[in-house]
PDB file of N, CA and C in Angstrom:
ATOM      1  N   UNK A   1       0.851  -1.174   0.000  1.00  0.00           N
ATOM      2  CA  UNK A   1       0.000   0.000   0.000  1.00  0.00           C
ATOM      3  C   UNK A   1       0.891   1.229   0.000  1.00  0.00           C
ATOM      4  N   UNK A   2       0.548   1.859  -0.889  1.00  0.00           N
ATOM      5  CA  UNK A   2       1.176   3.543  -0.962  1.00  0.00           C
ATOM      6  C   UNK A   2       0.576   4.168   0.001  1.00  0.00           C
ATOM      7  N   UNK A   3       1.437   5.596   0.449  1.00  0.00           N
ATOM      8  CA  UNK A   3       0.460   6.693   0.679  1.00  0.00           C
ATOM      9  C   UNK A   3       1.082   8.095  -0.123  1.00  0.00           C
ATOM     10  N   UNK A   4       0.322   9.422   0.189  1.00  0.00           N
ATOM     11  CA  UNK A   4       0.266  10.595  -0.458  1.00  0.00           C
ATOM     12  C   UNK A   4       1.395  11.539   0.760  1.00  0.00           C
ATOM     13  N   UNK A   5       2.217  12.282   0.953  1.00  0.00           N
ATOM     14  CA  UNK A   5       2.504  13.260   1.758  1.00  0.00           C
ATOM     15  C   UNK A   5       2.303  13.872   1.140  1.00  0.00           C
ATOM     16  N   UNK A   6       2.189  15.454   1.232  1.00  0.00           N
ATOM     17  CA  UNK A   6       1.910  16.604   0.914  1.00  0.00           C
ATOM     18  C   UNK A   6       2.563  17.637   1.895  1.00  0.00           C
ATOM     19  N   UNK A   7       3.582  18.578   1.420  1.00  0.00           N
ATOM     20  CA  UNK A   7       4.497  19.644   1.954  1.00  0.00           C
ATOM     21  C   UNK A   7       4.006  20.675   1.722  1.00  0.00           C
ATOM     22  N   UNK A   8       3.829  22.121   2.117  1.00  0.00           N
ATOM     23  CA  UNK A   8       3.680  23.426   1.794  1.00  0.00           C
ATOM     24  C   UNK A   8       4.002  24.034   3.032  1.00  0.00           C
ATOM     25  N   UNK A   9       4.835  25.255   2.703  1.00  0.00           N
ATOM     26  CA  UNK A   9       5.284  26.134   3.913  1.00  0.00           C
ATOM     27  C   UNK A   9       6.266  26.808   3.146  1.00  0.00           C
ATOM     28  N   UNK A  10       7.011  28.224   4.167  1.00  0.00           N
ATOM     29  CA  UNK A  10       7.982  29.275   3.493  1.00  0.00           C
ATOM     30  C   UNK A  10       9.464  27.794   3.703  1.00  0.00           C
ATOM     31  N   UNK A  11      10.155  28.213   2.584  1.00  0.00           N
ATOM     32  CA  UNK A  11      11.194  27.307   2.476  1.00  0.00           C
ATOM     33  C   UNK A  11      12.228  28.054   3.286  1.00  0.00           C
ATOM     34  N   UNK A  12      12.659  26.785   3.908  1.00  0.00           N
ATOM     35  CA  UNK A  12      13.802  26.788   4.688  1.00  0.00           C
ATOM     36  C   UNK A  12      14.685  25.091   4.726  1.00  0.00           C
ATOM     37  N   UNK A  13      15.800  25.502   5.236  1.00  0.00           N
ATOM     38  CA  UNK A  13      16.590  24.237   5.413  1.00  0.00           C
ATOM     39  C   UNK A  13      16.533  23.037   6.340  1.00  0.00           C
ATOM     40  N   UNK A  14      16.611  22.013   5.376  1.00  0.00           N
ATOM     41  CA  UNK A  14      15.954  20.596   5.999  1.00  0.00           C
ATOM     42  C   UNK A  14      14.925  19.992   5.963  1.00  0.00           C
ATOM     43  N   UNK A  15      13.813  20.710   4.717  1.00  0.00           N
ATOM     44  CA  UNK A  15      12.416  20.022   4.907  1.00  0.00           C
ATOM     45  C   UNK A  15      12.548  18.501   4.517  1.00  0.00           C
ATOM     46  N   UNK A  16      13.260  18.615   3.554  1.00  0.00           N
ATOM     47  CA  UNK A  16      13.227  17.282   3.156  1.00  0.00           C
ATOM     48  C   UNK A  16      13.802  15.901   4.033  1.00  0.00           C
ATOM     49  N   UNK A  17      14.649  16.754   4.328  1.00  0.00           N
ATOM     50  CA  UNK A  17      15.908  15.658   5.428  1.00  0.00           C
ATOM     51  C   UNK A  17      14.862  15.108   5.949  1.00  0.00           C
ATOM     52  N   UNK A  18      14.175  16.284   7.043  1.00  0.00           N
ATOM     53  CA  UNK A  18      13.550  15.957   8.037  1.00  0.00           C
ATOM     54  C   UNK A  18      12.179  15.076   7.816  1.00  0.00           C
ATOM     55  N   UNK A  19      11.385  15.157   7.005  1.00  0.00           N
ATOM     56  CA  UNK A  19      10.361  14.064   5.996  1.00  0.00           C
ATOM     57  C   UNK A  19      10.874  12.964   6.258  1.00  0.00           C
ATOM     58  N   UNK A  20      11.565  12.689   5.201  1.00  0.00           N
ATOM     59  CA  UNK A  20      12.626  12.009   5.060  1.00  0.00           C
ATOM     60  C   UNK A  20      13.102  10.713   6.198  1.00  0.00           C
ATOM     61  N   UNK A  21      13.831  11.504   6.892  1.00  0.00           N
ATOM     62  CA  UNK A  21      13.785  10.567   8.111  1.00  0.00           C
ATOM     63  C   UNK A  21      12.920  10.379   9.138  1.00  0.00           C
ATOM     64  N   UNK A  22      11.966  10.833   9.149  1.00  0.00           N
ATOM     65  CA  UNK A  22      10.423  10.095  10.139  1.00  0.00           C
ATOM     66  C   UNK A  22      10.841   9.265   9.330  1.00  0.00           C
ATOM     67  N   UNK A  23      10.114   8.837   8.140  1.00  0.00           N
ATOM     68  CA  UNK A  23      10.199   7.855   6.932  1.00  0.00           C
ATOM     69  C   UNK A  23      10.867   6.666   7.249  1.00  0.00           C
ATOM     70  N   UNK A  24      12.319   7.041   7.131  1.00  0.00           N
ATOM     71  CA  UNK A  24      12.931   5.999   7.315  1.00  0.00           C
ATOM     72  C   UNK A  24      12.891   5.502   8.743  1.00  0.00           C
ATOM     73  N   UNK A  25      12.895   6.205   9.894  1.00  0.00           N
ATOM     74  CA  UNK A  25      12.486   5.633  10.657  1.00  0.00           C
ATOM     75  C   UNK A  25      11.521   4.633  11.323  1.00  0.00           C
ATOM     76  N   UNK A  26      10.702   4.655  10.041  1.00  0.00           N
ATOM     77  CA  UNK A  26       9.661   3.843  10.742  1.00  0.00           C
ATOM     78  C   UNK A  26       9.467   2.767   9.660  1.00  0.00           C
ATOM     79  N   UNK A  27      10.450   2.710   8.895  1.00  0.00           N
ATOM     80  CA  UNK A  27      10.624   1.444   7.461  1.00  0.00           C
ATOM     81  C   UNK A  27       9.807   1.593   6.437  1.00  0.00           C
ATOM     82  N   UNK A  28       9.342   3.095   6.088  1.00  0.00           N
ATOM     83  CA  UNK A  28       8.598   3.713   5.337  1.00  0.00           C
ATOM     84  C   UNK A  28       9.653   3.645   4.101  1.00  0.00           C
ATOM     85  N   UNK A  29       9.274   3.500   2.986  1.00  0.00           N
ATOM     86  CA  UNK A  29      10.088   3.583   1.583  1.00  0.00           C
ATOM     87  C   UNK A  29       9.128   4.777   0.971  1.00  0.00           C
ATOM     88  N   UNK A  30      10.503   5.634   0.616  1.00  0.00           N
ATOM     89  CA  UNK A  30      10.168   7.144   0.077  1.00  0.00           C
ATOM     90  C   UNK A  30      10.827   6.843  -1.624  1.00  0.00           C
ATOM     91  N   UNK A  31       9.090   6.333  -2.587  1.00  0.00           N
ATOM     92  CA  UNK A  31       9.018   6.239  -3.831  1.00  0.00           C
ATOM     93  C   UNK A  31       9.591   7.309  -4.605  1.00  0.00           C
ATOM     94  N   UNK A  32       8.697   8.039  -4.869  1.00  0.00           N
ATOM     95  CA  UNK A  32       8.729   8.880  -5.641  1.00  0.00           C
ATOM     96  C   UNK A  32       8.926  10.217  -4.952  1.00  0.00           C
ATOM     97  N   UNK A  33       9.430  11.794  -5.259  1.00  0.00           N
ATOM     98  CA  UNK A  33       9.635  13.255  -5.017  1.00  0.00           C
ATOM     99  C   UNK A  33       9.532  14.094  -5.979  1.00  0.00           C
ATOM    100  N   UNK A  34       8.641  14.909  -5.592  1.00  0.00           N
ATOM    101  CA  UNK A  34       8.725  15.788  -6.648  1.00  0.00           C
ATOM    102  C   UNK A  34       8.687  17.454  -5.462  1.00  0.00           C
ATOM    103  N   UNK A  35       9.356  18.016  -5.737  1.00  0.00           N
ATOM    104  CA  UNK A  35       9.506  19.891  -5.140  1.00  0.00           C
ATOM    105  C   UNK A  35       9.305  21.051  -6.031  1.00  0.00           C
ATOM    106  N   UNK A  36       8.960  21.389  -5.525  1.00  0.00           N
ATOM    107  CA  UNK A  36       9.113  23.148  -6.118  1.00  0.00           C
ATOM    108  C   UNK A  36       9.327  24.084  -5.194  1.00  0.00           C
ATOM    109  N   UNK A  37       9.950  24.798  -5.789  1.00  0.00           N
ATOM    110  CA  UNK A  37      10.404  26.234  -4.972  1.00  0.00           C
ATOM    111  C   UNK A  37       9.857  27.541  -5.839  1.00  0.00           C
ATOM    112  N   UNK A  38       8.948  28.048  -5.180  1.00  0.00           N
ATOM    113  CA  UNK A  38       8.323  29.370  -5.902  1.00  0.00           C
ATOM    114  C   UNK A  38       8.278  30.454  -4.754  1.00  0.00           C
ATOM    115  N   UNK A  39       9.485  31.282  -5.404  1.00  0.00           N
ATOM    116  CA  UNK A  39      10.120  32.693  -5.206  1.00  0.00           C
ATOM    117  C   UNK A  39      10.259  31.895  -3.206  1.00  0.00           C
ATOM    118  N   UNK A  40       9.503  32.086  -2.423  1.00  0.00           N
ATOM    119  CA  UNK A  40      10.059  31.126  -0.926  1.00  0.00           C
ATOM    120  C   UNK A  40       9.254  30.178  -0.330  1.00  0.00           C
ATOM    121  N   UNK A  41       8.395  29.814  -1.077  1.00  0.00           N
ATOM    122  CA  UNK A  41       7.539  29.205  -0.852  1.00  0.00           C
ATOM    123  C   UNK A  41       7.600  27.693  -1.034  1.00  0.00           C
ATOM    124  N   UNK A  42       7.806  26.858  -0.156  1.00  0.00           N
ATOM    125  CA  UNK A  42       8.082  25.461  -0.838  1.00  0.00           C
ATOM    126  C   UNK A  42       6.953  24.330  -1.061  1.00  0.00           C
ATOM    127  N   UNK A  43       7.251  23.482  -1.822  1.00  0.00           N
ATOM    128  CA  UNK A  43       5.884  22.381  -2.190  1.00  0.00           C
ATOM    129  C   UNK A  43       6.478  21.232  -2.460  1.00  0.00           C
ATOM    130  N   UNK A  44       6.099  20.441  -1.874  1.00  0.00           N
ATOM    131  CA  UNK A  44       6.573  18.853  -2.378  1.00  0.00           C
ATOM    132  C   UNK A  44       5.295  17.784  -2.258  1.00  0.00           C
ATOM    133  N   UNK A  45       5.586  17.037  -3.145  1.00  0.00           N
ATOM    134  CA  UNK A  45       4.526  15.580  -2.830  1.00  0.00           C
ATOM    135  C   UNK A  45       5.784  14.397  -3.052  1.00  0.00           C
ATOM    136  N   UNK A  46       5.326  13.505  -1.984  1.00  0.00           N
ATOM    137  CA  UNK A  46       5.883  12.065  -1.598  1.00  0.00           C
ATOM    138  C   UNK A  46       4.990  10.952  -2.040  1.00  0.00           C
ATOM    139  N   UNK A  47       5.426  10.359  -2.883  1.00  0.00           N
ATOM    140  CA  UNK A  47       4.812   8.794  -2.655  1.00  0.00           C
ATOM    141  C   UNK A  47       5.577   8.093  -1.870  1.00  0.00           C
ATOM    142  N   UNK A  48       5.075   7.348  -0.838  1.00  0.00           N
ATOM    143  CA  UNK A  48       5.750   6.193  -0.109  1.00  0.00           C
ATOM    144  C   UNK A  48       5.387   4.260   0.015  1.00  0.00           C
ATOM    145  N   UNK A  49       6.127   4.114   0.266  1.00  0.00           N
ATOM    146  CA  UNK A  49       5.430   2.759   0.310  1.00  0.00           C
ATOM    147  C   UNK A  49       5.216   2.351   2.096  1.00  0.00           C
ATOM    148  N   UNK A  50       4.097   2.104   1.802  1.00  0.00           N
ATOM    149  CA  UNK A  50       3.873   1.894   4.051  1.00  0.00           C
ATOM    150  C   UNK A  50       3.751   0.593   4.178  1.00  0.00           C
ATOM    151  N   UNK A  51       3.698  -0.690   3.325  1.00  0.00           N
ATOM    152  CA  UNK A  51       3.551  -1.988   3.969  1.00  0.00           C
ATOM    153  C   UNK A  51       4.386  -2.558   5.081  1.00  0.00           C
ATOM    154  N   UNK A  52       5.367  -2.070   5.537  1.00  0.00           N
ATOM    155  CA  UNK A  52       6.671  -2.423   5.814  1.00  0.00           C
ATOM    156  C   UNK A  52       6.219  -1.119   7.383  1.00  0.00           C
ATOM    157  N   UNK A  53       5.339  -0.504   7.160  1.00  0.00           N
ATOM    158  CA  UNK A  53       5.685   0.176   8.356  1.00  0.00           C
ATOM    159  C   UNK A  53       5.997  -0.337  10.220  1.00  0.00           C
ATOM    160  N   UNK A  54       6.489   0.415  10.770  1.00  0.00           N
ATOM    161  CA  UNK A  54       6.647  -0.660  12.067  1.00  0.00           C
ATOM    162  C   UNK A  54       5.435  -0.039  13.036  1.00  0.00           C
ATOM    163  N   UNK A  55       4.788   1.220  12.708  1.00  0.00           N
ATOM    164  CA  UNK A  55       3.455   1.858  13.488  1.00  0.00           C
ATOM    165  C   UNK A  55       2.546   2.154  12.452  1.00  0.00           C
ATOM    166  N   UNK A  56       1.381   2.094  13.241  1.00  0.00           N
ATOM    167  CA  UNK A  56       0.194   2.392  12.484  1.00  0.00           C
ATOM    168  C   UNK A  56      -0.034   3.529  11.693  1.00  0.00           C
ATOM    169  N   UNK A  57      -0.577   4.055  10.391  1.00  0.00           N
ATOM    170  CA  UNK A  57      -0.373   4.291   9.458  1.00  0.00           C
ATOM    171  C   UNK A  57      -1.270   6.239  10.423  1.00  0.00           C
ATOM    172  N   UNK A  58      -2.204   5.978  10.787  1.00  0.00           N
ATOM    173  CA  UNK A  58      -2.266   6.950  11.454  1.00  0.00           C
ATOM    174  C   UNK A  58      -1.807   7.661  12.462  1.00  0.00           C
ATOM    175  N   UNK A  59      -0.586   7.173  13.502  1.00  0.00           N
ATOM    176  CA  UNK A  59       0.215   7.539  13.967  1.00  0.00           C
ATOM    177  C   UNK A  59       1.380   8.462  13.383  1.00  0.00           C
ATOM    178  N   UNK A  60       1.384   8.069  12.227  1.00  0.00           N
ATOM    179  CA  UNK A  60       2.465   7.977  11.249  1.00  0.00           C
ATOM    180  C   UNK A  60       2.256   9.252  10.909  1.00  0.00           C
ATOM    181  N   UNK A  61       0.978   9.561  10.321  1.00  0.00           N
ATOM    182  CA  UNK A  61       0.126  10.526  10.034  1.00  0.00           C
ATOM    183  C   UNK A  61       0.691  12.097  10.873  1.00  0.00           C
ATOM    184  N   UNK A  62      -0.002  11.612  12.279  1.00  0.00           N
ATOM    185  CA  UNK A  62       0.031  12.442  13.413  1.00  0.00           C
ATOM    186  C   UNK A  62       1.633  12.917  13.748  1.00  0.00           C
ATOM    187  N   UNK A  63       2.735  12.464  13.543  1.00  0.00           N
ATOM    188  CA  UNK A  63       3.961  12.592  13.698  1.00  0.00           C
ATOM    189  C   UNK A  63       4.308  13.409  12.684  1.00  0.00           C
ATOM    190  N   UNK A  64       3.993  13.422  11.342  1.00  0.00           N
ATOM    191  CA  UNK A  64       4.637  14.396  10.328  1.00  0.00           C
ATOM    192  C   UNK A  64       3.758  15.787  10.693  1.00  0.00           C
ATOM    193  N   UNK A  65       2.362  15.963  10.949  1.00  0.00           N
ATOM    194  CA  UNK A  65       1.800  16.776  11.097  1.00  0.00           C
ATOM    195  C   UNK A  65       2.599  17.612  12.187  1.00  0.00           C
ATOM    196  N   UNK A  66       2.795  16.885  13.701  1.00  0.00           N
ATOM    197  CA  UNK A  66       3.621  17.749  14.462  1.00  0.00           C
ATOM    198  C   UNK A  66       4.757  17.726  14.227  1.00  0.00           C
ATOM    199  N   UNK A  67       5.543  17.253  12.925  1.00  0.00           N
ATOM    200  CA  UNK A  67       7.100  17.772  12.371  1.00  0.00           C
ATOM    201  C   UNK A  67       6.218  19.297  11.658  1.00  0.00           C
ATOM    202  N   UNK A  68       5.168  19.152  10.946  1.00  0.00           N
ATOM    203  CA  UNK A  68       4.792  20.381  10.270  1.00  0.00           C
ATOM    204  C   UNK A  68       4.868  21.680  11.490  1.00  0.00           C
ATOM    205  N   UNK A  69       4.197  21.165  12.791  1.00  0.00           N
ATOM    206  CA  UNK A  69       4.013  22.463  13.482  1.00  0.00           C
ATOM    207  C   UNK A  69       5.330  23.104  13.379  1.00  0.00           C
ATOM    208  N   UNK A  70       6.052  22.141  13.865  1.00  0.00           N
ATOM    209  CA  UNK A  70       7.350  22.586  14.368  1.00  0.00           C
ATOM    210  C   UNK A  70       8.307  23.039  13.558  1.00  0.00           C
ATOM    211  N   UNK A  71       8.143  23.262  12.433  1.00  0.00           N
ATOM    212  CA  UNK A  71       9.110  23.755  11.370  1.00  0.00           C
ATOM    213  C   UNK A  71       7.881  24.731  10.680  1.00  0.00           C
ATOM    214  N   UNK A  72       6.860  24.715  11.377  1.00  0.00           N
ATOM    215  CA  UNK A  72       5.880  25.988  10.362  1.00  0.00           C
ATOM    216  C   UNK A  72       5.623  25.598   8.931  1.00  0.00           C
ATOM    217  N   UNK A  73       5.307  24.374   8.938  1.00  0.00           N
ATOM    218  CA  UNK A  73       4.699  23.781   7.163  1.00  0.00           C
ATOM    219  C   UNK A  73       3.272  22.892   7.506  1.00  0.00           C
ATOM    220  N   UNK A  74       2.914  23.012   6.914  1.00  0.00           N
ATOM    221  CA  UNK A  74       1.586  22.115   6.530  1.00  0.00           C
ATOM    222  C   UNK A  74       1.822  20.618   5.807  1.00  0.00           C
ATOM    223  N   UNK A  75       1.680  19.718   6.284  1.00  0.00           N
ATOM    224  CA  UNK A  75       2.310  18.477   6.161  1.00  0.00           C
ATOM    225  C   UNK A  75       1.333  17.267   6.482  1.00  0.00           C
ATOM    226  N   UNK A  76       0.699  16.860   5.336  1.00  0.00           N
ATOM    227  CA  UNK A  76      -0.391  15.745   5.472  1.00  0.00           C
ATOM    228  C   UNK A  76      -0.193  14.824   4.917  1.00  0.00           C
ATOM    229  N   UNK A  77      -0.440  13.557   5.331  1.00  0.00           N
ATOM    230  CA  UNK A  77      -0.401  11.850   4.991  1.00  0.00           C
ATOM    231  C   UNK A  77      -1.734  11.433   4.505  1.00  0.00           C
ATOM    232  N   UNK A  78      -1.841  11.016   3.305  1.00  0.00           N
ATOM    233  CA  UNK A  78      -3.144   9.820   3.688  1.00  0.00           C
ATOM    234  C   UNK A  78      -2.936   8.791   2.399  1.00  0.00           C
ATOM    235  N   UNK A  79      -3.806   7.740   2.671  1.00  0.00           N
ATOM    236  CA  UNK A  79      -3.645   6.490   1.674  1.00  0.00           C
ATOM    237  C   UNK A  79      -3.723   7.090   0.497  1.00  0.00           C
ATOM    238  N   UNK A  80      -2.824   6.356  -0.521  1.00  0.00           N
ATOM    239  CA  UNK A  80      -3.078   6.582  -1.977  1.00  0.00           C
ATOM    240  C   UNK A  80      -4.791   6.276  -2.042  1.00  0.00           C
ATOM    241  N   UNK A  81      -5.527   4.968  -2.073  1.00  0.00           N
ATOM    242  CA  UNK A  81      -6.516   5.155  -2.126  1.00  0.00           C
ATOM    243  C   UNK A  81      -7.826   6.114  -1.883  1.00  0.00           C
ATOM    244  N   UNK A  82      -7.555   6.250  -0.841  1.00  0.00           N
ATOM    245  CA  UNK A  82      -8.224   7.959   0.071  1.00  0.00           C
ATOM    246  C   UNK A  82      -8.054   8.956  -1.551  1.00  0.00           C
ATOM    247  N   UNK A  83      -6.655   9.124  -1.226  1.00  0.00           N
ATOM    248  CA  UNK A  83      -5.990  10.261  -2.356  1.00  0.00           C
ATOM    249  C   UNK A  83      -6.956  10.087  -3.903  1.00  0.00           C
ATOM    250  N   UNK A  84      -6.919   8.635  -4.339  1.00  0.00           N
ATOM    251  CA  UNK A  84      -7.553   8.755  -5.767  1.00  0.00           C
ATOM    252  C   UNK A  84      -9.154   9.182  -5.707  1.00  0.00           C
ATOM    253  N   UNK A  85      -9.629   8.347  -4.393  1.00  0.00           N
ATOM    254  CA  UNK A  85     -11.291   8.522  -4.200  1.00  0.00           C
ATOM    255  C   UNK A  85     -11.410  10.016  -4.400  1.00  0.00           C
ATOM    256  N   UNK A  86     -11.020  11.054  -3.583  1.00  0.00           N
ATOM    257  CA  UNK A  86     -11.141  12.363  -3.247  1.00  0.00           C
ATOM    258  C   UNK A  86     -11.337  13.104  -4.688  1.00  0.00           C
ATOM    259  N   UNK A  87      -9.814  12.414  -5.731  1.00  0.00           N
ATOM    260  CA  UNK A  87      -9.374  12.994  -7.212  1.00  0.00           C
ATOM    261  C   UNK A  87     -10.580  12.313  -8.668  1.00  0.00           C
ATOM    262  N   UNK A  88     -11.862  11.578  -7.879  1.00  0.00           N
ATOM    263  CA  UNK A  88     -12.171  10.953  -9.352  1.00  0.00           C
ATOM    264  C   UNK A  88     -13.830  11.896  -9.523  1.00  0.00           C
ATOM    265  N   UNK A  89     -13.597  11.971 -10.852  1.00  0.00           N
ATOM    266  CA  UNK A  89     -15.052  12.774 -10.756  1.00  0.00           C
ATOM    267  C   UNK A  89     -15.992  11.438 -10.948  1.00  0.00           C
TER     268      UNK A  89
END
């Protein structure tokens, strides 16, 4: 099972690192990246792979969100599935 992250906040150093390693910490495989940087504004989407995770997928969730507080970004998880339902007309 995949899931979706989603990044937005003023860019600064380490967003990614810090993603990143929750991730690996918890045996999360970080698929795919894509970023942008517009004028300071940063944006990224993550595909990951979560089968392999060692905590529950909503925990998982709740941990990047309070990496978001704490670095001042907006930072959300949810299933690829979730993700396509939301995207289909």
């Amino acid at each position: 099972m995949r899931a979706v992250i989603t990044v937005v906040g003023k860019d600064t150093v380490g967003i990614l690192a810090r993603v990143s390693a929750e991730c690996a910490a918890h045996n999360i495989n970080v698929e795919e990246v894509t970023q942008s940087i517009l004028r300071d504004m940063f944006a990224m989407i993550m595909m990951v792979e979560i089968d392999n995770s060692d905590i529950p997928f909503t925990e998982f969730a709740d941990n990047l969100t309070a990496i978001g507080k704490e670095m001042n970004l907006a930072i959300h998880a949810m299933h690829e599935d979730i993700f396509n339902a939301m995207h289909t007309i």
